[in-house]
N, C-alpha and C. Protein backbone atom coordinates (compact mmCIF):
# COMPACT_ATOMS: atom_id res chain seq x y z
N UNK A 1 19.39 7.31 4.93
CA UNK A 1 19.63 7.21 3.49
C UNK A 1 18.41 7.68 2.69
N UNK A 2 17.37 7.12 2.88
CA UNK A 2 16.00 7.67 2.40
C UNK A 2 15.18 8.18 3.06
N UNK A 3 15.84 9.01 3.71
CA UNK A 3 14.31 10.05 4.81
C UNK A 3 13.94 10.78 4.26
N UNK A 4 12.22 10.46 4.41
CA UNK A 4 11.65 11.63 3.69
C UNK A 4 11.62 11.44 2.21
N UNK A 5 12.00 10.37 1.70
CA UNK A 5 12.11 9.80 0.20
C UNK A 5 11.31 9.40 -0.52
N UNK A 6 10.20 8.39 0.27
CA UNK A 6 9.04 7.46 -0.64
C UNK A 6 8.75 8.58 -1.27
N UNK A 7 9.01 7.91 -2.53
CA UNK A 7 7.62 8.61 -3.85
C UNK A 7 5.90 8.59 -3.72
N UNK A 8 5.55 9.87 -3.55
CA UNK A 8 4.57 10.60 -3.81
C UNK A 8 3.89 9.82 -5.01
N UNK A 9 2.43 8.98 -4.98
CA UNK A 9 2.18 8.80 -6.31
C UNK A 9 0.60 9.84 -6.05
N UNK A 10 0.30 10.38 -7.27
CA UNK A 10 -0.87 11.36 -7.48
C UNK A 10 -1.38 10.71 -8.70
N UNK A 11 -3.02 10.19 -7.92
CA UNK A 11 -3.68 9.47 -8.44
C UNK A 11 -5.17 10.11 -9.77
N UNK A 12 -5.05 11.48 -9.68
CA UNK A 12 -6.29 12.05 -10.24
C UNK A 12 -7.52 12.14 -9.53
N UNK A 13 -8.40 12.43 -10.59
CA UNK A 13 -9.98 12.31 -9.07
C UNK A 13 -10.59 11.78 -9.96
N UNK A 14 -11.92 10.85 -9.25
CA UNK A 14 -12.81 10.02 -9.38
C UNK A 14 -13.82 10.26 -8.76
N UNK A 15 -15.30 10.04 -8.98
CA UNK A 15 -15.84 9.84 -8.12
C UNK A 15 -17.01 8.90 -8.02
N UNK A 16 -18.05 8.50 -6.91
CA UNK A 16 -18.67 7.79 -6.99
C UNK A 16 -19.90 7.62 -7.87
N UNK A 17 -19.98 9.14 -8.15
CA UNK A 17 -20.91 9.59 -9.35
C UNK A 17 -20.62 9.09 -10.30
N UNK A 18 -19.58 9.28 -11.04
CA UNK A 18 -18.82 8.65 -12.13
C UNK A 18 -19.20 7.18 -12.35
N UNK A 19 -19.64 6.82 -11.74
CA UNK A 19 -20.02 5.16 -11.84
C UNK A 19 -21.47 4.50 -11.81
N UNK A 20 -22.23 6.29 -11.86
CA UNK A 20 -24.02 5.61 -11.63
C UNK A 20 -24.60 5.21 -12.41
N UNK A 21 -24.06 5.11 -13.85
CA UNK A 21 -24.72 4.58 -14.96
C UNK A 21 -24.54 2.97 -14.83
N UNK A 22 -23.67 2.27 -14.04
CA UNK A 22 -23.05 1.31 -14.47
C UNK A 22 -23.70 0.07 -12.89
N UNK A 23 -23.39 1.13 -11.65
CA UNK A 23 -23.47 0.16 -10.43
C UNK A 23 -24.95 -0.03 -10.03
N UNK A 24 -25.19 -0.49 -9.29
CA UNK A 24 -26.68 -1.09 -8.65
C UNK A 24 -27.25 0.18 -8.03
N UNK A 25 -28.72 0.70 -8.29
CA UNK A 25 -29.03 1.60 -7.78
C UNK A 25 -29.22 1.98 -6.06
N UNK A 26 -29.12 2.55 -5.60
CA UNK A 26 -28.30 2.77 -4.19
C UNK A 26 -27.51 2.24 -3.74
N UNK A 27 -26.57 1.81 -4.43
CA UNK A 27 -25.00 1.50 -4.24
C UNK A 27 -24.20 2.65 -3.24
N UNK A 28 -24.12 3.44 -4.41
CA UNK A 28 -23.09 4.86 -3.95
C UNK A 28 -23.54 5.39 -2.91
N UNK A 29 -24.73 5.11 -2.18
CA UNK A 29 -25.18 5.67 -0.72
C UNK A 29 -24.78 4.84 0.25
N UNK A 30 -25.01 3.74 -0.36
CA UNK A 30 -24.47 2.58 0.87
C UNK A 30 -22.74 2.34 1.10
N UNK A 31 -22.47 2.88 -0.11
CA UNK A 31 -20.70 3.43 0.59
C UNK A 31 -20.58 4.29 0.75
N UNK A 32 -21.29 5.12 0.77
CA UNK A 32 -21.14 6.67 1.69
C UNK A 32 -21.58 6.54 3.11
N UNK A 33 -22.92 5.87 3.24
CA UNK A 33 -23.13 5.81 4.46
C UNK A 33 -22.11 4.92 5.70
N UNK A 34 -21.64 3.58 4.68
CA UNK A 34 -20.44 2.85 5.46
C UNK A 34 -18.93 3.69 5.85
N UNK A 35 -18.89 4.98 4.62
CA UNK A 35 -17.54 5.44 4.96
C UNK A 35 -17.95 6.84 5.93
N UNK A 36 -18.71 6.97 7.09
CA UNK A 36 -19.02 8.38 7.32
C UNK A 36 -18.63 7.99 8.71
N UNK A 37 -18.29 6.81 9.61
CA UNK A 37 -17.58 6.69 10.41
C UNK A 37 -16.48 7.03 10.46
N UNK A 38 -15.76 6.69 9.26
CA UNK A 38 -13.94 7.07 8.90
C UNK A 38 -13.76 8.65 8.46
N UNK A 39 -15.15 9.15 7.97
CA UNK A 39 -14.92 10.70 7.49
C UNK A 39 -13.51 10.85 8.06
N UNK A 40 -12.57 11.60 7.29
CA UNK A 40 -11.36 12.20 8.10
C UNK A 40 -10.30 11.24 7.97
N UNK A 41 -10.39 9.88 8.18
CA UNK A 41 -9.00 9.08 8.64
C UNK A 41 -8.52 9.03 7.73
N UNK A 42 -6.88 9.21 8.26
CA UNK A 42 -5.80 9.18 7.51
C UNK A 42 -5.44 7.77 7.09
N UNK A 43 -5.09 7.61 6.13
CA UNK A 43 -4.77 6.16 4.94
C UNK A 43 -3.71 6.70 5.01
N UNK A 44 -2.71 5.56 4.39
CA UNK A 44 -1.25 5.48 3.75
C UNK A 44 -1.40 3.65 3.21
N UNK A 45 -1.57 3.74 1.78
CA UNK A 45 -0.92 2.61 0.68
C UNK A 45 0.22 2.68 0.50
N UNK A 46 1.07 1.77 1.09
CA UNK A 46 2.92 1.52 0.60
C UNK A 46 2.40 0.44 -0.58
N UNK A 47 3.02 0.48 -1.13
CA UNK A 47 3.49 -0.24 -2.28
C UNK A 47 4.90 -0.62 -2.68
N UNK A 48 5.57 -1.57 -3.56
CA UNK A 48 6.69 -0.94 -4.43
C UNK A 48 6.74 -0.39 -6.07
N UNK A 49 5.22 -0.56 -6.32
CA UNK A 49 5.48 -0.01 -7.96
C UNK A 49 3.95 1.00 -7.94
N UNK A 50 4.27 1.59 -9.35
CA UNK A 50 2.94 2.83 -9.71
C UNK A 50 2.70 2.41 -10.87
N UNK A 51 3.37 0.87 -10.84
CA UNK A 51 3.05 1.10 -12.87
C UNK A 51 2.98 -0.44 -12.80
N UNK A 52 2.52 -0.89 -13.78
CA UNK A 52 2.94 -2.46 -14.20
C UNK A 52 2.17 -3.39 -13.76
N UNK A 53 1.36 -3.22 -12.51
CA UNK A 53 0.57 -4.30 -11.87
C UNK A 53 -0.92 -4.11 -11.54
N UNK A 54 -1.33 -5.09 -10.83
CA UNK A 54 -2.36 -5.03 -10.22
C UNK A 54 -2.94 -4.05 -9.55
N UNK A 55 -1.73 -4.01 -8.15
CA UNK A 55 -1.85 -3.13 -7.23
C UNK A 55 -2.45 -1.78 -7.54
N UNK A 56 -1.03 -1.50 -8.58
CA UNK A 56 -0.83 -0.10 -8.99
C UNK A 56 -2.58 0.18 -10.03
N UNK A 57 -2.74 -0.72 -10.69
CA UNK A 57 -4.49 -0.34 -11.26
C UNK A 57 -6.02 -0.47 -10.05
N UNK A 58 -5.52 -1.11 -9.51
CA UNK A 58 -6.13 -1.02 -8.19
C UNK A 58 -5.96 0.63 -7.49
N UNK A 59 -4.79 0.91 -7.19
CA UNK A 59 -4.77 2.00 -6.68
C UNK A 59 -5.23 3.58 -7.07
N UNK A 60 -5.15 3.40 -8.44
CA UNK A 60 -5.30 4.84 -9.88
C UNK A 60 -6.84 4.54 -9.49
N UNK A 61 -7.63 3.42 -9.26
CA UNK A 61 -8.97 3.89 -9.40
C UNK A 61 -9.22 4.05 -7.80
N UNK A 62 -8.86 2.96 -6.82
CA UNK A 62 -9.62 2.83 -5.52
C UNK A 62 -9.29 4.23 -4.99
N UNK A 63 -8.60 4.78 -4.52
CA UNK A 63 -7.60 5.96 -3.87
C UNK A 63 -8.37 7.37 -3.99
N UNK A 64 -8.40 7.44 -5.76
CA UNK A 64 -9.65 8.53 -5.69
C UNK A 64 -11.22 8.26 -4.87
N UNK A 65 -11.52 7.38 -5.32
CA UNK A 65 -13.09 6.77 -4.62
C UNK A 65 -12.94 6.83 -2.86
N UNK A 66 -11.65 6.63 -2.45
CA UNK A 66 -11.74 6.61 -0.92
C UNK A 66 -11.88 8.00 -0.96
N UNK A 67 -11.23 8.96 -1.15
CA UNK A 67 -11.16 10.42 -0.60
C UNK A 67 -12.52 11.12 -1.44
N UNK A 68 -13.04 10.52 -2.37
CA UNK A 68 -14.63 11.31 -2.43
C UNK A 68 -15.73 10.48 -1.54
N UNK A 69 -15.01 9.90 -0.44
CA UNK A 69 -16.27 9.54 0.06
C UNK A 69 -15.72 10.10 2.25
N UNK A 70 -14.86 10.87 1.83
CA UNK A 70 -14.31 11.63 3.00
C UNK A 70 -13.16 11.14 3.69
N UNK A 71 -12.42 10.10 3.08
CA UNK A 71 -11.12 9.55 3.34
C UNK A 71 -9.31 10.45 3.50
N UNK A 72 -8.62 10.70 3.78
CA UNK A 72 -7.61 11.54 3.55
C UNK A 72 -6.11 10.39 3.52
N UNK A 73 -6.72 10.14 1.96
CA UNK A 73 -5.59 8.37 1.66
C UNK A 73 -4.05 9.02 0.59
N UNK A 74 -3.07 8.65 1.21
CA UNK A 74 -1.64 9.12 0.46
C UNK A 74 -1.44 7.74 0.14
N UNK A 75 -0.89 7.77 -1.08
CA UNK A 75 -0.03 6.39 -1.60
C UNK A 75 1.44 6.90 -2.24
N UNK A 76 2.44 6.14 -0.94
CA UNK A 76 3.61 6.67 -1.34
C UNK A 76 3.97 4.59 -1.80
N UNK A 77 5.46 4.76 -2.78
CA UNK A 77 6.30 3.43 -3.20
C UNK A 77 7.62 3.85 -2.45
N UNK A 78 7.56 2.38 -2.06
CA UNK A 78 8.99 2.14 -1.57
C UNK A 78 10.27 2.23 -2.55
N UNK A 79 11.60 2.34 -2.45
CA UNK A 79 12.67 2.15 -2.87
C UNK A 79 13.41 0.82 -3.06
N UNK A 80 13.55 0.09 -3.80
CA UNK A 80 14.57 -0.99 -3.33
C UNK A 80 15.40 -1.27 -4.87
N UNK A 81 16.48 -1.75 -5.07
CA UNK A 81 17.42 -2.20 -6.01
C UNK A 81 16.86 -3.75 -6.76
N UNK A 82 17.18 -3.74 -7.73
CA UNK A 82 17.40 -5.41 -8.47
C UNK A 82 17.26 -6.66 -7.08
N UNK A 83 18.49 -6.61 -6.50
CA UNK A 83 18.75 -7.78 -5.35
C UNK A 83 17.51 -7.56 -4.48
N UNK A 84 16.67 -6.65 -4.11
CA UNK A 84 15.58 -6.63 -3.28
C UNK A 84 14.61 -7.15 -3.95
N UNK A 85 14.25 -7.02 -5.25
CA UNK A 85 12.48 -7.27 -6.01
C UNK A 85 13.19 -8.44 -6.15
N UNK A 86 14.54 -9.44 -6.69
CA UNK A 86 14.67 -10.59 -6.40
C UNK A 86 14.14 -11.19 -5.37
N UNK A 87 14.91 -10.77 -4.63
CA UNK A 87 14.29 -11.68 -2.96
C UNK A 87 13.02 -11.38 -3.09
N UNK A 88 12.28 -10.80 -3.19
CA UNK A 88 10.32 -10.25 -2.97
C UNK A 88 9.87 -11.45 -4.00
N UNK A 89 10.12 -11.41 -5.12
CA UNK A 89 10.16 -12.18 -6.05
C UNK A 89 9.94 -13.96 -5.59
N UNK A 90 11.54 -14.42 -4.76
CA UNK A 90 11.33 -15.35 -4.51
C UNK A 90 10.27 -15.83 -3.24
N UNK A 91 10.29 -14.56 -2.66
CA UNK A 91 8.75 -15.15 -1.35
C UNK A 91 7.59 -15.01 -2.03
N UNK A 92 7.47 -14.36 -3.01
CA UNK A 92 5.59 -14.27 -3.94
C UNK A 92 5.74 -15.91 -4.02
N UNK A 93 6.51 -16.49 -4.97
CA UNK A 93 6.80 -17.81 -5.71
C UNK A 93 6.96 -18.74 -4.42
N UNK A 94 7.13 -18.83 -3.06
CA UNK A 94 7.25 -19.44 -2.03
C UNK A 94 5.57 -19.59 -1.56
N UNK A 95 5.44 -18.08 -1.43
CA UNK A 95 3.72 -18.00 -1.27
C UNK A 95 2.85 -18.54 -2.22
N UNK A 96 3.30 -19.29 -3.45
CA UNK A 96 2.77 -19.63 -4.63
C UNK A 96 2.73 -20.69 -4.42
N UNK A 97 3.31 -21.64 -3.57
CA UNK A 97 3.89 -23.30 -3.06
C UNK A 97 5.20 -23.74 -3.92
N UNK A 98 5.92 -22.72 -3.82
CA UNK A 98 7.10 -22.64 -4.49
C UNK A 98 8.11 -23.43 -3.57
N UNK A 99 8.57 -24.66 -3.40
CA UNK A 99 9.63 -24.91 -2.00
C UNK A 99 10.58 -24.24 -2.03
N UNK A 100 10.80 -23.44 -1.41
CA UNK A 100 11.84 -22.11 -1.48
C UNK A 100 11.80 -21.40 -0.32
N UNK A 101 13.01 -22.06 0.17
CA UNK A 101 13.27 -20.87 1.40
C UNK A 101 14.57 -19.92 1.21
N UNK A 102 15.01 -18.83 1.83
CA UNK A 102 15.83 -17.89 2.13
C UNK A 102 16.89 -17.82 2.27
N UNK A 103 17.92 -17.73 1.84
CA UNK A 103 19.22 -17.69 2.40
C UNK A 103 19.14 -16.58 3.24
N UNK A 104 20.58 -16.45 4.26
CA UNK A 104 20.52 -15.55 5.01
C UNK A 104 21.24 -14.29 4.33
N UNK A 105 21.66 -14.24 3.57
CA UNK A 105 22.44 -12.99 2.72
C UNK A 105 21.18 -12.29 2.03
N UNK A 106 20.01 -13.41 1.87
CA UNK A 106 18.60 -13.04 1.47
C UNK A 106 17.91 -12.04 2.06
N UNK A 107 18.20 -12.89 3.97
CA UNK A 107 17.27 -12.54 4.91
C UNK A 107 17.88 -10.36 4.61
N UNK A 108 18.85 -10.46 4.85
CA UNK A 108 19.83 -9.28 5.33
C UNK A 108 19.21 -8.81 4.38
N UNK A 109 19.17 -8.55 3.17
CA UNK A 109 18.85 -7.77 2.15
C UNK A 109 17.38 -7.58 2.36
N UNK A 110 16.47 -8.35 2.29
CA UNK A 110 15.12 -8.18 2.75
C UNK A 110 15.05 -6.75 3.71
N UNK A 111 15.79 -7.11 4.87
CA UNK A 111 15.99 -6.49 6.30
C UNK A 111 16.24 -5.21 6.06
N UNK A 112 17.38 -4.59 5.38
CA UNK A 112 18.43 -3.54 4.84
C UNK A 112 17.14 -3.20 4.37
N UNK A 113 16.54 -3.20 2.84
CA UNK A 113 15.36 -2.26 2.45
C UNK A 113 14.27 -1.57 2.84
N UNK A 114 13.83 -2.89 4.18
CA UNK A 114 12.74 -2.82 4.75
C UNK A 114 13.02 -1.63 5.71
N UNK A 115 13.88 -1.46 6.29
CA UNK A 115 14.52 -0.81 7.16
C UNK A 115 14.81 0.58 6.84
N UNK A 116 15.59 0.69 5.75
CA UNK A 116 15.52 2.12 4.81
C UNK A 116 14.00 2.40 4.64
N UNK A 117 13.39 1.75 4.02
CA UNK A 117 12.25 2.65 3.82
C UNK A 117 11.19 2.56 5.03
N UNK A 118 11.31 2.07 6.27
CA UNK A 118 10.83 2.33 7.07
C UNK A 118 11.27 3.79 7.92
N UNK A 119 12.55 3.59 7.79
CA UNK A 119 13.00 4.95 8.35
C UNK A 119 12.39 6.35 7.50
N UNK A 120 12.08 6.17 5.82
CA UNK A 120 11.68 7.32 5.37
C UNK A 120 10.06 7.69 5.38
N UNK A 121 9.45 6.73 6.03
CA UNK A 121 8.05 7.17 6.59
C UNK A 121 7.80 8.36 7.45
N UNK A 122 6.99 9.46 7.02
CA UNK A 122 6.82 10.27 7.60
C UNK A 122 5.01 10.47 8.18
N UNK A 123 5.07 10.93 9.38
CA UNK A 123 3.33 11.02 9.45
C UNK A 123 2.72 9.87 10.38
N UNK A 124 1.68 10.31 10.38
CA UNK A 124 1.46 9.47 11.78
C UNK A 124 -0.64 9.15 10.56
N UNK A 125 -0.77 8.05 10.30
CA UNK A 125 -2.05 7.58 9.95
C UNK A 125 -2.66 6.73 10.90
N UNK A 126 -4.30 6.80 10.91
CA UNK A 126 -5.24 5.57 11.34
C UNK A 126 -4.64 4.56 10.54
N UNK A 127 -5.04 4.47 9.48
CA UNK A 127 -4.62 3.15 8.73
C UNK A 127 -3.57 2.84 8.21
N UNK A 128 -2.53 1.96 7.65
CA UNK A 128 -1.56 2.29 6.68
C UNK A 128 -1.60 0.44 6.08
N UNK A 129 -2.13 0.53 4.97
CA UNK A 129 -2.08 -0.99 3.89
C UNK A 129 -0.80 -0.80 3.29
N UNK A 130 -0.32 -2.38 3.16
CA UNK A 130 0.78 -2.50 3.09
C UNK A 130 0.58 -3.45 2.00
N UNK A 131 1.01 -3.49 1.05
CA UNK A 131 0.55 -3.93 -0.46
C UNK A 131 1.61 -5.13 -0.94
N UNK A 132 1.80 -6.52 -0.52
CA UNK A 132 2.35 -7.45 -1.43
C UNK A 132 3.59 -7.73 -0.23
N UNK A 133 4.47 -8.66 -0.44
CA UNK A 133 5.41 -9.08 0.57
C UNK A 133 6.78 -7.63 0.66
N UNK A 134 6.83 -6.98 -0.26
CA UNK A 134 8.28 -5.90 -0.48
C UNK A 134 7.72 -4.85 1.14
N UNK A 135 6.93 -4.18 1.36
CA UNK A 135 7.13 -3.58 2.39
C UNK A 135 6.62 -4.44 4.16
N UNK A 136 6.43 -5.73 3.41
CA UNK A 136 5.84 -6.39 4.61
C UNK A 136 6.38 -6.17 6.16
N UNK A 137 7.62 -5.94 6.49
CA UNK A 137 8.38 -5.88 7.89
C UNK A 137 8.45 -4.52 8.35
N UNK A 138 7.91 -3.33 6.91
CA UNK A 138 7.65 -2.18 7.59
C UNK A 138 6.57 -1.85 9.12
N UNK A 139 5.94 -2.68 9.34
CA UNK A 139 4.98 -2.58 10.16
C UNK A 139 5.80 -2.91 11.66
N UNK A 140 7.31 -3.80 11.69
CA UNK A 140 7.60 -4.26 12.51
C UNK A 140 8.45 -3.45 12.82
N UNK A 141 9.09 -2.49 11.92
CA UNK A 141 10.15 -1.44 11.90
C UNK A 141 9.72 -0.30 12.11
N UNK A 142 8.49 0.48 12.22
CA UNK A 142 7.94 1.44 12.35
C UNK A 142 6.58 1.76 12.73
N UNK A 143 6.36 1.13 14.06
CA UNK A 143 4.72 0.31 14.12
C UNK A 143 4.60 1.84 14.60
N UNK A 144 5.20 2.84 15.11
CA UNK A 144 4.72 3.81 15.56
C UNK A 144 3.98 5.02 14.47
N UNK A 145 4.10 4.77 12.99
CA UNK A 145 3.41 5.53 11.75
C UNK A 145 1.81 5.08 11.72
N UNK A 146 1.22 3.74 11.99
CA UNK A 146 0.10 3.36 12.22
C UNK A 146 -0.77 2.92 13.16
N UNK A 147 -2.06 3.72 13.23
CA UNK A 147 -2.45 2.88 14.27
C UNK A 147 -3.39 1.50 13.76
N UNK A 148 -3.49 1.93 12.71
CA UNK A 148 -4.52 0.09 12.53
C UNK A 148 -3.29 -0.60 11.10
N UNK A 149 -2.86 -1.37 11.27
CA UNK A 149 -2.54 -1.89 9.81
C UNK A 149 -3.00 -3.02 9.29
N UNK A 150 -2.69 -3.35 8.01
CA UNK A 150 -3.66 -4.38 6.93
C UNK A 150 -2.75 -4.72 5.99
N UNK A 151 -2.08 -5.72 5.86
CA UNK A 151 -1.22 -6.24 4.73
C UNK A 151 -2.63 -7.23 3.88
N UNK A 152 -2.56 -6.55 2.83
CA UNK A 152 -3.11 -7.10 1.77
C UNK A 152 -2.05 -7.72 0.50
N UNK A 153 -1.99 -8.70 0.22
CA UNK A 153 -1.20 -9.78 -0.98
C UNK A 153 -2.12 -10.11 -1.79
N UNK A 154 -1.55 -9.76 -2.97
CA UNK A 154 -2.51 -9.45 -4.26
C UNK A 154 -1.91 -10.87 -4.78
C-alpha cells in the first residue's frame, strides 16, 4: 500500500560555524572530533509529523548539524489516519501515568500502520531513530533496514 511512500522531509543546511558566536569556545571541535568515527554512517529519523512539535524543531536544526559534521542522515514521516494518532495519542497519555490500556481493535490498528509503513522503508542504514511511540514496532517489523536502532520519546 505504501512502498516506497514515507515522505521525504528536506531540512536546509546549517552549520557548526553558524553557532560560534554563541557556544563555548572549542565546542565545535569537540563535536567534530566525536563525530569522525561515524564520518559516513547512514542515519534514518522516522517520525510522524514535520510540523507542529518538538521533534519536528528538533529535527529542522539537529539533521543539518549531523551531516556538516560528516553524517549521511535522511528524515522520512510515517503515514497513518485519525484512528492511528488516536491510539499513539492514548499510549503518550498511558506513558504520562495515564491508567489506560488498549483495546484490541486498538492493538490491530496500531499493528496495520506500523506494518504499512514498515513495509515502505527503503535502504539499508547504521542507525535508524525512531521518534515517539507512532513508529515504535517498526523496528520489530523491519529490523532488517537497521543495524543499530534508538527509540527516543520526546
Amino acid at each position: 500500500m505504501l512502498a516506497g511512500m514515507l515522505q521525504a522531509i528536506h531540512v536546509g543546511t546549517k552549520a557548526l560555524s553558524d553557532y560560534a558566536s554563541i557556544i563555548e569556545r572549542g565546542l565545535a571541535d569537540n563535536i567534530r572530533t566525536l563525530a569522525e568515527p561515524l564520518e559516513g554512517a547512514r542515519v534514518l529519523h522516522l517520525s510522524s509529523t514535520a510540523f507542529g512539535g518538538g521533534v519536528a524543531e528538533i529535527m529542522y536544526a539537529l539533521i543539518p548539524l549531523m551531516r556538516d559534521v560528516g553524517l549521511d542522515v535522511e528524515w522520512r514521516v510515517i503515514h497513518g489516519e485519525p484512528e492511528f494518532f488516536d491510539v499513539t495519542k492514548a499510549i503518550h497519555n498511558a506513558m504520562q501515568g495515564a491508567e489506560r490500556g488498549l483495546s484490541e481493535a486498538e492493538r490491530a490498528t496500531f499493528e496495520r500502520f506500523n506494518e504499512s509503513n514498515a513495509a515502505a522503508l527503503e535502504g539499508e542504514y547504521d542507525f535508524v531513530v525512531v521518534h515517539d511511540p507512532q513508529p515504535a514496532a517498526v523496528v520489530r517489523l523491519a529490523p532488517e533496514v537497521g543495524k543499530h536502532w534508538i527509540w527516543r520519546c520526546h
